[in-house]
PDB file of N, CA and C in Angstrom:
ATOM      1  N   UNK A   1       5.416  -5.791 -14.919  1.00  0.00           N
ATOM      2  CA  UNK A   1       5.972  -4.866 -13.934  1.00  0.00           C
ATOM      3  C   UNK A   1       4.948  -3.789 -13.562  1.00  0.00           C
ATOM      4  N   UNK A   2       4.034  -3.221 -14.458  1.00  0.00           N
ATOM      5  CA  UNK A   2       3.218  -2.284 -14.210  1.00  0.00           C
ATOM      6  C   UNK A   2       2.168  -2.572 -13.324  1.00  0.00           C
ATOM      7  N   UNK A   3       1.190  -3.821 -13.163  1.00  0.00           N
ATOM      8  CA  UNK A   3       0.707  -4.222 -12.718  1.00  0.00           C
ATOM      9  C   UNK A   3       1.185  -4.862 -10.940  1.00  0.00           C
ATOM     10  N   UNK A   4       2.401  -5.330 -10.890  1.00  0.00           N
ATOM     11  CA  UNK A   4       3.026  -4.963  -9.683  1.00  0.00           C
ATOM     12  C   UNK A   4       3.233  -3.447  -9.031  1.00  0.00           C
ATOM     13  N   UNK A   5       3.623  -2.497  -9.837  1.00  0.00           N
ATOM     14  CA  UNK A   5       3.401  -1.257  -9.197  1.00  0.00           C
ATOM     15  C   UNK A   5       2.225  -1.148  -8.964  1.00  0.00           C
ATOM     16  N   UNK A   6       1.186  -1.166  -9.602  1.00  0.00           N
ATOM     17  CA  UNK A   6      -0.291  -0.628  -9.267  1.00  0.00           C
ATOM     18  C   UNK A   6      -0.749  -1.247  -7.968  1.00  0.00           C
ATOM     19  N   UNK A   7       0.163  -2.751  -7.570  1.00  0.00           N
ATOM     20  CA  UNK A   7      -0.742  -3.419  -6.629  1.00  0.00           C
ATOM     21  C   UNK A   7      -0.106  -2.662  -5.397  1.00  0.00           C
ATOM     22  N   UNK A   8       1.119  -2.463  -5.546  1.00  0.00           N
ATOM     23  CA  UNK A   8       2.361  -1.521  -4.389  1.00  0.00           C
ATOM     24  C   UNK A   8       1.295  -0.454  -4.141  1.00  0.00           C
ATOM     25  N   UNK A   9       0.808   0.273  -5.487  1.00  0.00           N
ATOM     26  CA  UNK A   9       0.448   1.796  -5.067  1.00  0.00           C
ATOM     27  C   UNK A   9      -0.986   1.435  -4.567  1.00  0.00           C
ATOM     28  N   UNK A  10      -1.731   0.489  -4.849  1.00  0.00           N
ATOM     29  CA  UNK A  10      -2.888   0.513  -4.148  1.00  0.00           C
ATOM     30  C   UNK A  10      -3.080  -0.340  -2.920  1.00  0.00           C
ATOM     31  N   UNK A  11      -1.898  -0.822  -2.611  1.00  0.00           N
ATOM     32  CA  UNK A  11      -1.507  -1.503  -1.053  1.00  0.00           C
ATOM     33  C   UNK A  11      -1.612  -0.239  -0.297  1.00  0.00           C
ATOM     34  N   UNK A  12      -0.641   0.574  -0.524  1.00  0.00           N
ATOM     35  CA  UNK A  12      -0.214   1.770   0.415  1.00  0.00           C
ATOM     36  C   UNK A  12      -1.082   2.362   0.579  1.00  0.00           C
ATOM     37  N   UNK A  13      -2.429   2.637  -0.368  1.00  0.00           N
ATOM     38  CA  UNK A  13      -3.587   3.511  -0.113  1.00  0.00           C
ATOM     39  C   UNK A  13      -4.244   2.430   0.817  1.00  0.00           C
ATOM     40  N   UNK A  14      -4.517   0.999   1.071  1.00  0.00           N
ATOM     41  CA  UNK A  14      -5.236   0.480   1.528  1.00  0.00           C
ATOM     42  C   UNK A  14      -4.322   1.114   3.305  1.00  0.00           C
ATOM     43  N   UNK A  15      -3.248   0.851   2.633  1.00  0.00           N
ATOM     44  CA  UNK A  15      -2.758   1.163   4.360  1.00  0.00           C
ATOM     45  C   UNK A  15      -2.837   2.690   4.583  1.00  0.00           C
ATOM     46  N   UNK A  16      -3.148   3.719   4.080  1.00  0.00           N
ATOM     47  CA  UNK A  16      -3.264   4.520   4.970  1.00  0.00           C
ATOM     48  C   UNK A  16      -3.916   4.752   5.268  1.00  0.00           C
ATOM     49  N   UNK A  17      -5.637   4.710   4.585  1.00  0.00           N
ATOM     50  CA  UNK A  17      -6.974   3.999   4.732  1.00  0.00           C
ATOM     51  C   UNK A  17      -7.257   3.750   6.253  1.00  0.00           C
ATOM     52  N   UNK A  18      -6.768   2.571   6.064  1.00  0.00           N
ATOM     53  CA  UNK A  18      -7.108   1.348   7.469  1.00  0.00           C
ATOM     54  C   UNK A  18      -6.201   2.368   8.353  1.00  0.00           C
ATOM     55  N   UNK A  19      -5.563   3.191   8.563  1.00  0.00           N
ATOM     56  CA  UNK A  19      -4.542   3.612   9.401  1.00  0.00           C
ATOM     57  C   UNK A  19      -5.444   5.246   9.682  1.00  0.00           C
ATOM     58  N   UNK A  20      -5.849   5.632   8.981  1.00  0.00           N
ATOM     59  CA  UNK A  20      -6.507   7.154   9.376  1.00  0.00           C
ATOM     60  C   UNK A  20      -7.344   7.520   8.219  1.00  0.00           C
ATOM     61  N   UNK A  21      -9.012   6.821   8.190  1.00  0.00           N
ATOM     62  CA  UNK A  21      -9.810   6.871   7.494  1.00  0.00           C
ATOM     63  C   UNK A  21     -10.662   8.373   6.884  1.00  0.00           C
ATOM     64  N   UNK A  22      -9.768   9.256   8.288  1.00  0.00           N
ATOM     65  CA  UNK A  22     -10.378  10.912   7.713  1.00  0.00           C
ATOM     66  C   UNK A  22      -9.404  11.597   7.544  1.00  0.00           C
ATOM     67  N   UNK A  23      -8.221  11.174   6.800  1.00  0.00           N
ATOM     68  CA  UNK A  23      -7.143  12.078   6.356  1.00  0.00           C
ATOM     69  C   UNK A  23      -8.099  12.396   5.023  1.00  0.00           C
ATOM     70  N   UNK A  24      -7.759  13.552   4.526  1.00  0.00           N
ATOM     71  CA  UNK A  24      -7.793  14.078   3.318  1.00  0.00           C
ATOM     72  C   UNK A  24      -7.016  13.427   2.124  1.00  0.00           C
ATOM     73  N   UNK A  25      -7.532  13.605   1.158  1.00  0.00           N
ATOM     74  CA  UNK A  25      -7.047  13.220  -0.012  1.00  0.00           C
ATOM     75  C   UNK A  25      -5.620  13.852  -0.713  1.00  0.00           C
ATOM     76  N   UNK A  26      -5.592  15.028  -0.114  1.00  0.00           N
ATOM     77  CA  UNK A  26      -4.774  15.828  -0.277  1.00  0.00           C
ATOM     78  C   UNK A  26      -3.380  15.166   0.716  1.00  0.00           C
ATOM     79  N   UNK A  27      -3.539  15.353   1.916  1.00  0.00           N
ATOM     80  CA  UNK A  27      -2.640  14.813   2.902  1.00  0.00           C
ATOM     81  C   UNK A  27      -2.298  13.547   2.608  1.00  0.00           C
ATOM     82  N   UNK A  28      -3.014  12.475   2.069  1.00  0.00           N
ATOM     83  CA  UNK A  28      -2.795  11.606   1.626  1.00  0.00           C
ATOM     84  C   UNK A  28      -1.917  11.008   1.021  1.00  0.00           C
ATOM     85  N   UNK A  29      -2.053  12.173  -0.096  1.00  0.00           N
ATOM     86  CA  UNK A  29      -1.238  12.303  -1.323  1.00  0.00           C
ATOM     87  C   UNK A  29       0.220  12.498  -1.120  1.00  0.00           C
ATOM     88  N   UNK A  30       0.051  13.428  -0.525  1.00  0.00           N
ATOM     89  CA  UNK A  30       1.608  14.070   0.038  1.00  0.00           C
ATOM     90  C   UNK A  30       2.434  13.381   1.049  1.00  0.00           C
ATOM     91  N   UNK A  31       1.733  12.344   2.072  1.00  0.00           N
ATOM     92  CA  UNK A  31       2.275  11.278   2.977  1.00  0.00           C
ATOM     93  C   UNK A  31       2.233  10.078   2.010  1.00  0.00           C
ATOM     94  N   UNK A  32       1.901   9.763   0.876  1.00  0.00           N
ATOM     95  CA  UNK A  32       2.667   8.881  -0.166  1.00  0.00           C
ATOM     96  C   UNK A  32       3.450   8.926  -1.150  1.00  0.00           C
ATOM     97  N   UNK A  33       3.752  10.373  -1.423  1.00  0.00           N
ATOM     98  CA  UNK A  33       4.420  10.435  -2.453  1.00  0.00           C
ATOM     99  C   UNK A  33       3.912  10.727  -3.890  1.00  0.00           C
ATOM    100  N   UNK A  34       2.602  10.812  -3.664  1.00  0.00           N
ATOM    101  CA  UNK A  34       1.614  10.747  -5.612  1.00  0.00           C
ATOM    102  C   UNK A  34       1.372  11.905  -5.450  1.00  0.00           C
ATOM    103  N   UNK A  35       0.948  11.992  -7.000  1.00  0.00           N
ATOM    104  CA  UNK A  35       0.570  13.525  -6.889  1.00  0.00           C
ATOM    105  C   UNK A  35      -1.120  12.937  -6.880  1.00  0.00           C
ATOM    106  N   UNK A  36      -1.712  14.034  -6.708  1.00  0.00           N
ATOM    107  CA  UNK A  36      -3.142  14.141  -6.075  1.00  0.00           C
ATOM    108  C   UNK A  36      -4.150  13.296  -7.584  1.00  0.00           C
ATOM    109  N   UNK A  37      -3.708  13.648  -8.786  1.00  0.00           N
ATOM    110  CA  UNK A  37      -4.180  13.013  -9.888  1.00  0.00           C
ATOM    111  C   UNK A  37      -4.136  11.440  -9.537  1.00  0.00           C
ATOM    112  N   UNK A  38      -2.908  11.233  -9.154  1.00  0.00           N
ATOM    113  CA  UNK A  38      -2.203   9.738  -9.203  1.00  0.00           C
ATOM    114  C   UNK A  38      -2.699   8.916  -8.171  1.00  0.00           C
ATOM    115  N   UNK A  39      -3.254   9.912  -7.264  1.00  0.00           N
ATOM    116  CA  UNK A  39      -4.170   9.152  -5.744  1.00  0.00           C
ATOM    117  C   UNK A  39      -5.554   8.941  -6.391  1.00  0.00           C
ATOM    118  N   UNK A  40      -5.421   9.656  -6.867  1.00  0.00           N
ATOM    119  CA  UNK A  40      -7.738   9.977  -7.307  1.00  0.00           C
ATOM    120  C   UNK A  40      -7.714   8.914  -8.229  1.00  0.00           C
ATOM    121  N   UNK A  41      -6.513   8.588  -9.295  1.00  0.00           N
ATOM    122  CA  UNK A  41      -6.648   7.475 -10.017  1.00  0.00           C
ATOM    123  C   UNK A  41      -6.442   6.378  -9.057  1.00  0.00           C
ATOM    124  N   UNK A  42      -5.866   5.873  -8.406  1.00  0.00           N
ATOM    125  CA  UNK A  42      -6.237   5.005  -7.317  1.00  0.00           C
ATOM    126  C   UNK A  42      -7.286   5.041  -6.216  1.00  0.00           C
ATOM    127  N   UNK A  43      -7.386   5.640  -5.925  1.00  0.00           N
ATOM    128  CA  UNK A  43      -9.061   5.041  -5.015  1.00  0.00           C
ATOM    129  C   UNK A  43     -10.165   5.253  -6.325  1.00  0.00           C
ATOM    130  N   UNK A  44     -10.320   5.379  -7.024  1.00  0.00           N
ATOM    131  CA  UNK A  44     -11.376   5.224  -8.380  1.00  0.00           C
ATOM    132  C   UNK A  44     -10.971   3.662  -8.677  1.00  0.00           C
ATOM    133  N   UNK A  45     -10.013   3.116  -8.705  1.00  0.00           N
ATOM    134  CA  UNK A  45      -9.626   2.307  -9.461  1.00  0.00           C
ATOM    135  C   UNK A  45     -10.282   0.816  -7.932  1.00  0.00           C
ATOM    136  N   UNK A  46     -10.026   1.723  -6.730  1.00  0.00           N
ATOM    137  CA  UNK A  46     -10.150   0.574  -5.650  1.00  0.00           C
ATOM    138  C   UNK A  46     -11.743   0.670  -5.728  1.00  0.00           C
ATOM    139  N   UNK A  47     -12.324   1.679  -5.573  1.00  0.00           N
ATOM    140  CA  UNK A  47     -14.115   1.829  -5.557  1.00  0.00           C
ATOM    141  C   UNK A  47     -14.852   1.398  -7.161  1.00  0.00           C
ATOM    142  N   UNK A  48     -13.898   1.168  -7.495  1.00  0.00           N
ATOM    143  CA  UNK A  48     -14.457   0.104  -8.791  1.00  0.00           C
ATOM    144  C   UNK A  48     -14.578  -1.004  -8.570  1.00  0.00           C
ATOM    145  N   UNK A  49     -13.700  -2.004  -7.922  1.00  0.00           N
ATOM    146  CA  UNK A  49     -13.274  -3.083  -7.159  1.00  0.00           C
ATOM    147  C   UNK A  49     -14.237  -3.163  -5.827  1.00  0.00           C
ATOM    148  N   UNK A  50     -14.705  -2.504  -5.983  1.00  0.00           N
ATOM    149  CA  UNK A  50     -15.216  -2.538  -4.256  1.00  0.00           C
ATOM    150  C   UNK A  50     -14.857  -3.183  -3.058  1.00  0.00           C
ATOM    151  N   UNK A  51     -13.394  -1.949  -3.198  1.00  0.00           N
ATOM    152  CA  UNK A  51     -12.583  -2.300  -1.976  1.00  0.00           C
ATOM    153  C   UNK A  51     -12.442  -1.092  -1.091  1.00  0.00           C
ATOM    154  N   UNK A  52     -13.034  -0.131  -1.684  1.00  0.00           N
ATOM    155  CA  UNK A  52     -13.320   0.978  -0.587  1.00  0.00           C
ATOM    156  C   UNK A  52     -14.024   1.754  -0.625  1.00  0.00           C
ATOM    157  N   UNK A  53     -15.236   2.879   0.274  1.00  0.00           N
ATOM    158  CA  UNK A  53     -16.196   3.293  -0.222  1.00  0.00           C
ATOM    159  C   UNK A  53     -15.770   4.814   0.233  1.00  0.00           C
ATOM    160  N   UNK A  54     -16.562   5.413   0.010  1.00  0.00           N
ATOM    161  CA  UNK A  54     -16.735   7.033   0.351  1.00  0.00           C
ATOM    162  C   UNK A  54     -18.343   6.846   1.074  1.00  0.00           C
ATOM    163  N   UNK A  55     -17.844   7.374   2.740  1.00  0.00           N
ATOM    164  CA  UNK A  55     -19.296   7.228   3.179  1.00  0.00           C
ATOM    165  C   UNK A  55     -19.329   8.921   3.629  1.00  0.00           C
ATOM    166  N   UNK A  56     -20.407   9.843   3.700  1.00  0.00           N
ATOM    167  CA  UNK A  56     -20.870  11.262   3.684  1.00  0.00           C
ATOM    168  C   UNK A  56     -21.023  11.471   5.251  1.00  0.00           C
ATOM    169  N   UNK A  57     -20.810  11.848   5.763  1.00  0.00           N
ATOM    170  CA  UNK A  57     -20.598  12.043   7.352  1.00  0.00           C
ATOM    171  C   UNK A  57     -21.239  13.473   7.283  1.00  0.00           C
ATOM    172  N   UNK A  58     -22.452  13.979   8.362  1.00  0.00           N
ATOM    173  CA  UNK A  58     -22.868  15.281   8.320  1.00  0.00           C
ATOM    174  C   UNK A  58     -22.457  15.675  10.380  1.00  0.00           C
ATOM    175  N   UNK A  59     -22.108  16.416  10.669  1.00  0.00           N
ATOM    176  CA  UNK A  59     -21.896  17.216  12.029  1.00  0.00           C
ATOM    177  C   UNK A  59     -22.764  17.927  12.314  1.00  0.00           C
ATOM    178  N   UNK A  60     -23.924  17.458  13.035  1.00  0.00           N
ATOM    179  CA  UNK A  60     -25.134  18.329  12.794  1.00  0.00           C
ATOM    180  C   UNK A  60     -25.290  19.923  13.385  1.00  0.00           C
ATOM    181  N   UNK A  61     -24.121  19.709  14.377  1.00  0.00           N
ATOM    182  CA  UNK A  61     -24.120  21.382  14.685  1.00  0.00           C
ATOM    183  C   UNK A  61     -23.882  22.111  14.166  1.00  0.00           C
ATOM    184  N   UNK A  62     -22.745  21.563  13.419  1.00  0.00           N
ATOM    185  CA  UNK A  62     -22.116  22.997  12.413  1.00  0.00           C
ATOM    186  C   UNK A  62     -22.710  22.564  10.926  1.00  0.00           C
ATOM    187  N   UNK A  63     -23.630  21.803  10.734  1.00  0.00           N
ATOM    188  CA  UNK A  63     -24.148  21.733   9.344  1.00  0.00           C
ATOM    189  C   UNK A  63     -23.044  21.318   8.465  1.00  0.00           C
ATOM    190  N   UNK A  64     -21.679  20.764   8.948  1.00  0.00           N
ATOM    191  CA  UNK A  64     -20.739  20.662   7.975  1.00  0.00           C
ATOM    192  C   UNK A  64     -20.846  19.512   7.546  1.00  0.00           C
ATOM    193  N   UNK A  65     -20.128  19.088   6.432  1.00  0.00           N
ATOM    194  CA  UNK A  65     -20.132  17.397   5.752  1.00  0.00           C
ATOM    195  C   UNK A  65     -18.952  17.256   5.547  1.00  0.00           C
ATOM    196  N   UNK A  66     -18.134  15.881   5.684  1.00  0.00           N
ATOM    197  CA  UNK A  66     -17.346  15.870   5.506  1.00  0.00           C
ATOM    198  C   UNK A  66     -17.376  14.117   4.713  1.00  0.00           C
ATOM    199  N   UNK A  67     -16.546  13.604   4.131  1.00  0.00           N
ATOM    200  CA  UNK A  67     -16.143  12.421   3.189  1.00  0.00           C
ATOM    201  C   UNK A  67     -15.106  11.614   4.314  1.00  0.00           C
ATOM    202  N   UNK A  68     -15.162  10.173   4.560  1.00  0.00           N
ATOM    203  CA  UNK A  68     -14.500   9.438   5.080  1.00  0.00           C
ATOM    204  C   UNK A  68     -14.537   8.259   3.830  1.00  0.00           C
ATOM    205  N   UNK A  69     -12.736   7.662   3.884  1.00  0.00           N
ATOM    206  CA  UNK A  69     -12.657   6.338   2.779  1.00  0.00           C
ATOM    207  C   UNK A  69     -12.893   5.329   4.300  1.00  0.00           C
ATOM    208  N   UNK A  70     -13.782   4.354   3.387  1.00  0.00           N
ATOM    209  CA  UNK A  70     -13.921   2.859   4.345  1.00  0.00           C
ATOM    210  C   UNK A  70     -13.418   2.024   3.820  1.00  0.00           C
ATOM    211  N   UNK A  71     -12.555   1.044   3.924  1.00  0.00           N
ATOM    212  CA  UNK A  71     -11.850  -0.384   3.540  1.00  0.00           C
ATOM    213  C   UNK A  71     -13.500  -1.047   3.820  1.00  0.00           C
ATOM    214  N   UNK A  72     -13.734  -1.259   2.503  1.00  0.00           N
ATOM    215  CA  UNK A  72     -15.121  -2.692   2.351  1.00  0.00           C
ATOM    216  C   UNK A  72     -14.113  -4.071   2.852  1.00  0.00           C
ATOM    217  N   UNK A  73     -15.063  -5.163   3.619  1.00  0.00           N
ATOM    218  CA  UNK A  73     -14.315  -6.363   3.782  1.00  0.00           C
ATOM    219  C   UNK A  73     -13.697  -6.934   2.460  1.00  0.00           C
ATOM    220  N   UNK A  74     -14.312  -6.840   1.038  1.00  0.00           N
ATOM    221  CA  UNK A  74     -13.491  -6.885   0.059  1.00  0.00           C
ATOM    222  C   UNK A  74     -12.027  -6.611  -0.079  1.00  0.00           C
ATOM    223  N   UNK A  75     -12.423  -5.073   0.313  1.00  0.00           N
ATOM    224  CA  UNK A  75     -11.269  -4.722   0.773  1.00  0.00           C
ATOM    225  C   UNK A  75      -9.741  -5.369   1.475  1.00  0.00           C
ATOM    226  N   UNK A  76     -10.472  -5.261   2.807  1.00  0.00           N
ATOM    227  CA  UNK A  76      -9.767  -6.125   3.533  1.00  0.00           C
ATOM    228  C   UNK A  76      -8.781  -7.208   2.997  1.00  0.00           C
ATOM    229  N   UNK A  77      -9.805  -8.022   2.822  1.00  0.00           N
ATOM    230  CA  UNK A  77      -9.249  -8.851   2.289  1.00  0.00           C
ATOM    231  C   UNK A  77      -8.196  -8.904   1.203  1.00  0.00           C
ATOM    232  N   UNK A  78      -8.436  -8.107   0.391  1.00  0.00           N
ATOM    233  CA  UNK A  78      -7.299  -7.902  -1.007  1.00  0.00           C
ATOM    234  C   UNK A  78      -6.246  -6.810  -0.040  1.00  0.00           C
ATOM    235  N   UNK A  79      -6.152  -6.534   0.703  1.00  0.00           N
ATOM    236  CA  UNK A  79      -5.033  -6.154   1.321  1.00  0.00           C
ATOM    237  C   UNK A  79      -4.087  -6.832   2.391  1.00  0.00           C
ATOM    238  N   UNK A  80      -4.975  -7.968   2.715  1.00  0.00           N
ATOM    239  CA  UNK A  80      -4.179  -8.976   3.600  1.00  0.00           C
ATOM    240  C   UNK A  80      -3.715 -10.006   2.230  1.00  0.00           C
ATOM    241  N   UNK A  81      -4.373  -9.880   1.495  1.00  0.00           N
ATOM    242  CA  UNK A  81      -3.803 -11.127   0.178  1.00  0.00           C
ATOM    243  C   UNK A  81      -2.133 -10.083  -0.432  1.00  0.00           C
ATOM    244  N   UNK A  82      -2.078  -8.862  -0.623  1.00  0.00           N
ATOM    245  CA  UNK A  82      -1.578  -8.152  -1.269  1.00  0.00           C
ATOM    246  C   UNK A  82      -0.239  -7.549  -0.080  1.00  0.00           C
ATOM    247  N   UNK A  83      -0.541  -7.825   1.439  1.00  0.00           N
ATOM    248  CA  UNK A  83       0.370  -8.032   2.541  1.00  0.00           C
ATOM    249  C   UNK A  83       1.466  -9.603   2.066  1.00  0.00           C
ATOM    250  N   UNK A  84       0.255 -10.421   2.130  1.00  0.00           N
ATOM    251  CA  UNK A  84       1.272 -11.561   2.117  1.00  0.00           C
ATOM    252  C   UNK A  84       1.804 -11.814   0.845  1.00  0.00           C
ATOM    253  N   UNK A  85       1.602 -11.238  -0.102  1.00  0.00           N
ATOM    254  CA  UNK A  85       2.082 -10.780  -1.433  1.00  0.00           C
ATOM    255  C   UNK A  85       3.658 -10.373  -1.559  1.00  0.00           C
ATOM    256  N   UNK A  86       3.404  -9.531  -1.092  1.00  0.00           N
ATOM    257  CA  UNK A  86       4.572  -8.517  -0.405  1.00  0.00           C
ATOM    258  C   UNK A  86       5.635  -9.167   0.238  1.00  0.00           C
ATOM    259  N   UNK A  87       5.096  -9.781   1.531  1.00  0.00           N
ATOM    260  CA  UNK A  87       6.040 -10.105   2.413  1.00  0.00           C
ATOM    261  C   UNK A  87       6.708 -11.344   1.487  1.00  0.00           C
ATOM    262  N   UNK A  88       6.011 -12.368   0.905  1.00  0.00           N
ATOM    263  CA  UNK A  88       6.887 -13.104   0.612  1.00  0.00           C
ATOM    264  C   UNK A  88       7.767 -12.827  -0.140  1.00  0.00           C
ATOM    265  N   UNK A  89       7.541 -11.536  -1.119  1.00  0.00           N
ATOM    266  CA  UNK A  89       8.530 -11.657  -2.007  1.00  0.00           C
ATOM    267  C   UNK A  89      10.248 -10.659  -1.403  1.00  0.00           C
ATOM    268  N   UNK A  90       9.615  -9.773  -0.375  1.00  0.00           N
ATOM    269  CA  UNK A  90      10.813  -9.866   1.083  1.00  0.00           C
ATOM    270  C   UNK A  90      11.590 -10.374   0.919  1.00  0.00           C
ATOM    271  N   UNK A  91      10.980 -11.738   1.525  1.00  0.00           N
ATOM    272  CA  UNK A  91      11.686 -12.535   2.161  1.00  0.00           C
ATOM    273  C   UNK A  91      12.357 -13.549   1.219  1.00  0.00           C
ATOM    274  N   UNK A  92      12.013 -13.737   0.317  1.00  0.00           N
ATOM    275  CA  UNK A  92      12.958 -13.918  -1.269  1.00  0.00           C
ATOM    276  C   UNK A  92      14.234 -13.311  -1.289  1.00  0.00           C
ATOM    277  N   UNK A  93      13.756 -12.139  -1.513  1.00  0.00           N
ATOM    278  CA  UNK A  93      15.135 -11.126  -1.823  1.00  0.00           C
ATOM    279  C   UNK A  93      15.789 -10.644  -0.734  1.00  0.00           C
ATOM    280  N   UNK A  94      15.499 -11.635   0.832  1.00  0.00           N
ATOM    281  CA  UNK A  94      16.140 -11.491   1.663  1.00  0.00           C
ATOM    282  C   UNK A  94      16.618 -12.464   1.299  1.00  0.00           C
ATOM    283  N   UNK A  95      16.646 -13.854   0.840  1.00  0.00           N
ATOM    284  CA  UNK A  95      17.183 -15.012   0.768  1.00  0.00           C
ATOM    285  C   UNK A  95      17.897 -14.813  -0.232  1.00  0.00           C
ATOM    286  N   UNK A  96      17.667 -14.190  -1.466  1.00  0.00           N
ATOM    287  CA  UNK A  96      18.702 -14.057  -2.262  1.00  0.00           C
ATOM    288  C   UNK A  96      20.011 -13.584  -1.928  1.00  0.00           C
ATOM    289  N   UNK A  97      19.821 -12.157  -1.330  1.00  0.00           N
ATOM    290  CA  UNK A  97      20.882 -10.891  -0.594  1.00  0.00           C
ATOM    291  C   UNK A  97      21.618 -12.003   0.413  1.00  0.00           C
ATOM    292  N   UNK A  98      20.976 -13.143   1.245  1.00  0.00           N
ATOM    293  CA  UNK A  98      21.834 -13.797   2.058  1.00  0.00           C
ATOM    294  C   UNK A  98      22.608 -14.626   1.419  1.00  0.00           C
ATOM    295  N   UNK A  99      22.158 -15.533   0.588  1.00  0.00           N
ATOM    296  CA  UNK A  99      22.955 -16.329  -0.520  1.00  0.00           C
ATOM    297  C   UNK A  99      24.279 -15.557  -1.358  1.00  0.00           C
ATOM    298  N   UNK A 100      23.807 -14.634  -1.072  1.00  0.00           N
ATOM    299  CA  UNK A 100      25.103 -13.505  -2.095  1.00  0.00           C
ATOM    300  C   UNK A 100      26.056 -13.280  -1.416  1.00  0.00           C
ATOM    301  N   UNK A 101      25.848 -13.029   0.235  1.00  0.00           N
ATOM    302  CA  UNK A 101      26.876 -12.993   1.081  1.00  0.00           C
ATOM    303  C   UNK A 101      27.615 -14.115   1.296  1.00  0.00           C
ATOM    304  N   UNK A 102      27.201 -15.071   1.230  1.00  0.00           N
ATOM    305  CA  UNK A 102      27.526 -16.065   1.685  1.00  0.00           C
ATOM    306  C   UNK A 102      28.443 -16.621   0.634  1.00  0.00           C
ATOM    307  N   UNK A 103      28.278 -16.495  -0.682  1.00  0.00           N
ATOM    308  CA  UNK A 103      29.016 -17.105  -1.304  1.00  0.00           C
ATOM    309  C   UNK A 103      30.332 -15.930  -1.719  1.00  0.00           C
ATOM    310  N   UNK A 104      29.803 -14.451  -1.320  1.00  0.00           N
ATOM    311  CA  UNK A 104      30.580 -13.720  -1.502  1.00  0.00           C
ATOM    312  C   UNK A 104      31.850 -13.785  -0.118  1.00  0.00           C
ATOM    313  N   UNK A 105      31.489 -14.611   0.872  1.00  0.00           N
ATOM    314  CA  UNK A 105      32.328 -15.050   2.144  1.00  0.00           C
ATOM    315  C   UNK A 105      33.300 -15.869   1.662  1.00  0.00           C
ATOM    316  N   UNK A 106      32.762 -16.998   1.132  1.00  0.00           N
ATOM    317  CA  UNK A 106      33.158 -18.009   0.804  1.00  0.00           C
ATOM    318  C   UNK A 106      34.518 -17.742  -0.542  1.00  0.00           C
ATOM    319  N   UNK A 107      34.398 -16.699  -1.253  1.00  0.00           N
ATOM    320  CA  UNK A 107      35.401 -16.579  -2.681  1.00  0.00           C
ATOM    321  C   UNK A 107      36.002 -15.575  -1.277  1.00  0.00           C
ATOM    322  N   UNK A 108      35.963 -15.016  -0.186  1.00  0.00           N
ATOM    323  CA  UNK A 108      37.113 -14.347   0.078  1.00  0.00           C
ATOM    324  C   UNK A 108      38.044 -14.878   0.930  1.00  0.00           C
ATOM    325  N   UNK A 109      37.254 -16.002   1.846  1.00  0.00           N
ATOM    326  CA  UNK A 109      38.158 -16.983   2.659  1.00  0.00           C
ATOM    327  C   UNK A 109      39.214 -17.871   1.659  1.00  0.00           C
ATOM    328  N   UNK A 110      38.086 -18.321   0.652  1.00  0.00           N
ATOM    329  CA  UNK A 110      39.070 -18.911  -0.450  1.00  0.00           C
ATOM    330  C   UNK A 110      40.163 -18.329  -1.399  1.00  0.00           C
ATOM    331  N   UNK A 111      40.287 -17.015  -0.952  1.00  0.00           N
ATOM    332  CA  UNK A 111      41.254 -15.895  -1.655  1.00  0.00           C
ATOM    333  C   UNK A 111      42.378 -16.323  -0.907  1.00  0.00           C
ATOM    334  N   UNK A 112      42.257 -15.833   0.161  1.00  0.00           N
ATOM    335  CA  UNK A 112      43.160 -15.707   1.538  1.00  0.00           C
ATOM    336  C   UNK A 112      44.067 -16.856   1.613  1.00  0.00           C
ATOM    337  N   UNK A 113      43.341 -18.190   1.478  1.00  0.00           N
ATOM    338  CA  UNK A 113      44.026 -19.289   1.743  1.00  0.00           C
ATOM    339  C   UNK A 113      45.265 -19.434   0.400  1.00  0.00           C
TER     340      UNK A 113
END
């Protein structure tokens, strides 16, 4: 089970990643739900993997620097594997939840009669 959460919590970082590569770590955090420890342990855990990098961005007018996360094609990839991961198991427990109705239809028509 733990290892399914970790892949959940490091899906969602891949997606917010790929979705807005110069959010802060901070903002990050707080548009997923982790606390800021619990994010930093996940992208450490993905840039171990080399599935995402920290590239140094400088603004040469204002001398400022700033940090952007990049999804490596590694990356990528373990997030389209970890999409269809996901979805199938959906669509399982959509098939289950439908099977439940269905037989839960079925014991009430058969009440009635």
């Amino acid at each position: 089970m733990k290892n399914e959460e970790q892949f959940e919590d490091h899906f969602k970082v891949l997606r917010k990643i790929n979705k807005d590569p110069n959010i802060s770590q901070r903002k990050m955090a707080k548009d997923l739900g982790f606390s800021l420890g619990k994010l930093n342990y996940c992208l450490k855990a993905l840039k171990k993997k080399g599935f995402v990098k920290l590239q140094n961005f400088k603004d040469k007018k204002n001398k400022f620097k700033y940090f952007q996360h990049v999804i490596t094609p590694r990356g990528i990839s373990h997030r389209l594997s970890l999409t269809v991961y996901f979805m199938k198991k959906k669509m399982n427990e959509f098939d289950e939840l439908k099977n439940e109705i269905e037989t839960e239809n079925k014991n009430l028509n058969n009440e009635k009669k």
